[in-house]
Protein backbone atom coordinates (compact mmCIF):
# COMPACT_ATOMS: atom_id res chain seq x y z
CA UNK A 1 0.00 0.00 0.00
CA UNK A 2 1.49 3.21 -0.99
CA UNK A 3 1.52 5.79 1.41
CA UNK A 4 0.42 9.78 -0.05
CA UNK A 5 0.06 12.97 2.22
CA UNK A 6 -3.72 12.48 2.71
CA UNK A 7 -3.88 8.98 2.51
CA UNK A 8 -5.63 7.14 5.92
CA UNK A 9 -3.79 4.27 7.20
CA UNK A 10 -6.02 1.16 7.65
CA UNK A 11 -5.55 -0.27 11.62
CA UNK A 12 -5.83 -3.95 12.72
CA UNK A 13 -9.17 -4.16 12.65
CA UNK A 14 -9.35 -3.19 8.88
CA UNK A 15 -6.55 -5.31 7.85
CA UNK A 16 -8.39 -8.16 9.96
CA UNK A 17 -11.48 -8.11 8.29
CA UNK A 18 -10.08 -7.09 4.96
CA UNK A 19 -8.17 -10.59 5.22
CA UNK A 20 -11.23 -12.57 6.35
CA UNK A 21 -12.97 -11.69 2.87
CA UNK A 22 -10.71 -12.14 0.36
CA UNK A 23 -9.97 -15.30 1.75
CA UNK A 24 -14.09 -16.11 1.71
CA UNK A 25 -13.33 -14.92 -1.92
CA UNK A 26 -10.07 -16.90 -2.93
CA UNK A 27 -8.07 -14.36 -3.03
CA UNK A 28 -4.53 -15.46 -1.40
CA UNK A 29 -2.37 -13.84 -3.22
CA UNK A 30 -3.79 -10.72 -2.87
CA UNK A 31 -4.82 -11.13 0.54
CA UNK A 32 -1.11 -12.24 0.97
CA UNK A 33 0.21 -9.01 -0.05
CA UNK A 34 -2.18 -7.15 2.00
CA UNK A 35 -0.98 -8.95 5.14
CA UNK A 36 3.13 -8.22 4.15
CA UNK A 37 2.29 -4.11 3.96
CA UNK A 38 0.32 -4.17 6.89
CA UNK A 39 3.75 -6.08 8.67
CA UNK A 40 6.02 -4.03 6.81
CA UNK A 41 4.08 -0.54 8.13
CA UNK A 42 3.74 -1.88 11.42
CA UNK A 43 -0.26 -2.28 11.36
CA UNK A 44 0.30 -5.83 12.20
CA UNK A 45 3.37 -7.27 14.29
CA UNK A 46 3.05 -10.97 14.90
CA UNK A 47 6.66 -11.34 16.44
CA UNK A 48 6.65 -11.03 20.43
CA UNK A 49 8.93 -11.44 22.94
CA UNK A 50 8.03 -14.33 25.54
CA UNK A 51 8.75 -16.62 28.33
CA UNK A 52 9.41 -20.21 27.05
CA UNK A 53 9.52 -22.96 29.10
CA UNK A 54 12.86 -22.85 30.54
CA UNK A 55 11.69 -19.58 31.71
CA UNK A 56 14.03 -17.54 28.98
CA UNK A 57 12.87 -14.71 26.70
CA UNK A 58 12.26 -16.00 22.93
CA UNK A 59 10.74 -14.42 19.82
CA UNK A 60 7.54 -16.21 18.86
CA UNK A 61 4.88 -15.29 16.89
CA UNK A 62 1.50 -14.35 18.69
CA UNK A 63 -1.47 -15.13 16.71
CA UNK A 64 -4.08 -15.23 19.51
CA UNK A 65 -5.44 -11.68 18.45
CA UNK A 66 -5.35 -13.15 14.66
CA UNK A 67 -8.65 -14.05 12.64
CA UNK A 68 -7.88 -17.55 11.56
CA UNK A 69 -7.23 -16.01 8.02
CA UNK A 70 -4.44 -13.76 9.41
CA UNK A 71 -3.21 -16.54 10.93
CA UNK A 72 -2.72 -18.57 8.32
CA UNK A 73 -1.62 -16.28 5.87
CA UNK A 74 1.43 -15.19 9.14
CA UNK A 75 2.24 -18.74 8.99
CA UNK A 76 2.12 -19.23 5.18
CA UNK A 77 5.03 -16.28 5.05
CA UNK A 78 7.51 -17.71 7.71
CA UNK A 79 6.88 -21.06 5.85
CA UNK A 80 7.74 -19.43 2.25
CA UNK A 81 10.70 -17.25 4.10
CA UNK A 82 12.33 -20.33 5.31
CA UNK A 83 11.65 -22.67 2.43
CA UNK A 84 13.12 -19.81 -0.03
CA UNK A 85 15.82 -18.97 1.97
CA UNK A 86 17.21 -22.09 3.59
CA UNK A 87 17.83 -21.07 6.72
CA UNK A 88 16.78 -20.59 10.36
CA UNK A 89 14.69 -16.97 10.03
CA UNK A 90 14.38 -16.50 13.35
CA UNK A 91 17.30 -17.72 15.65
CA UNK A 92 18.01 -20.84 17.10
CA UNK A 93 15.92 -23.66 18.67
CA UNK A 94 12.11 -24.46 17.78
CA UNK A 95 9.27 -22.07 16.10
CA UNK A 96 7.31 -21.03 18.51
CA UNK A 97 3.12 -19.93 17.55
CA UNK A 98 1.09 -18.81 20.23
CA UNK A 99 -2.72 -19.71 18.72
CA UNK A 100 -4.16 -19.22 22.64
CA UNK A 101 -6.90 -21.80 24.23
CA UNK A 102 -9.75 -20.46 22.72
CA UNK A 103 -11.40 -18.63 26.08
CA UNK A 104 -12.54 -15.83 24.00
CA UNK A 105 -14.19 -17.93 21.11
CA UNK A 106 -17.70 -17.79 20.91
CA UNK A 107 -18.55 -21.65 20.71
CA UNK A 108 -14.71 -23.73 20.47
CA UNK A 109 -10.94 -22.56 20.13
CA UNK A 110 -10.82 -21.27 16.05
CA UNK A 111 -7.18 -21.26 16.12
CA UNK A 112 -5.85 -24.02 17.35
CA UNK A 113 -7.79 -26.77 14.87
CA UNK A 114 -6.69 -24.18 12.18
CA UNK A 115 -3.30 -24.08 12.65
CA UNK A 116 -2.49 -27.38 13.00
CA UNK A 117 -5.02 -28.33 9.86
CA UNK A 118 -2.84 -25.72 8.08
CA UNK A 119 0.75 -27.43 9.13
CA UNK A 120 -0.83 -30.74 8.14
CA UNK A 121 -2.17 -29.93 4.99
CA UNK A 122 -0.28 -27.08 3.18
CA UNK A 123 3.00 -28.08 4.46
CA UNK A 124 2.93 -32.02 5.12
CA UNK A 125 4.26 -31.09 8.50
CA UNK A 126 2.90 -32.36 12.47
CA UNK A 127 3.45 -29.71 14.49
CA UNK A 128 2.69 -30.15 18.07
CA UNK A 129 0.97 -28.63 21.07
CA UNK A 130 3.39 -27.42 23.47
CA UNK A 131 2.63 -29.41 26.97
CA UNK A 132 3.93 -26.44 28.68
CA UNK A 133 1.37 -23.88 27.42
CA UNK A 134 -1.61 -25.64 25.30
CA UNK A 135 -2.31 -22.22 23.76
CA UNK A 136 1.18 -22.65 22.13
CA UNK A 137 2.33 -24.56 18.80
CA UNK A 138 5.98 -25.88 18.26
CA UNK A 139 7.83 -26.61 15.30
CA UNK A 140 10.30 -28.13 16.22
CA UNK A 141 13.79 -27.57 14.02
């Protein structure tokens, strides 16, 4: 999204639900892009810093506050990132996704069932949930 003098920024909630329709309408790549300029001007950050469970501070990416499309369109770029580059993005040890338990969901967790569908599916890959913090993902390197 290029920036002008009058133009208005969009804010989470925009991107959110902006994400949410063109993936009801099939459009990923767009959708995609969207979700990289909202990251690149700092609309959306997924990466946090958080206690593991050795009790040190790690980057992981916090999707709790994600629609499920967000999600897995944040997931979809670190996968692409590390399969085109070939290396270890973000530091040592395992990828870390916090999806959260689901409290706030109206009926059952969204994110959770997602994610791991997503791992499964689109990248042939189990991930598992962390038995430290089961609102937590690990891909383990």
């Amino acid at each position: 999204a290029q920036n002008t003098k009058n133009a208005v920024m969009p804010n989470f909630i925009t991107v959110s639900s902006l994400l949410i329709a063109l993936e009801k309408a099939n459009q990923l790549e767009l959708a995609e892009s969207i979700y990289m300029d909202a990251v690149r001007d700092g609309v959306v950050s997924p990466w946090k810093r958080r206690r593991d469970y050795d009790g040190k501070l790690r980057i992981m990416m916090d999707l709790h506050q994600f629609s499920a499309p967000m999600a897995k369109i944040a997931i979809r770029s670190y996968m692409d990132s590390l399969l085109s580059l070939r290396r270890k993005v973000y530091g040592k040890g395992d990828a870390v996704f916090i999806v959260g338990k689901g409290k706030r969901s109206e009926e059952r967790p969204v994110l959770m069932p997602t994610i791991l569908r997503l791992f499964r599916e689109e990248f042939d890959i189990d991930v598992t949930v962390d038995t430290s913090n089961t609102g937590r993902v690990r891909l383990s390197k």
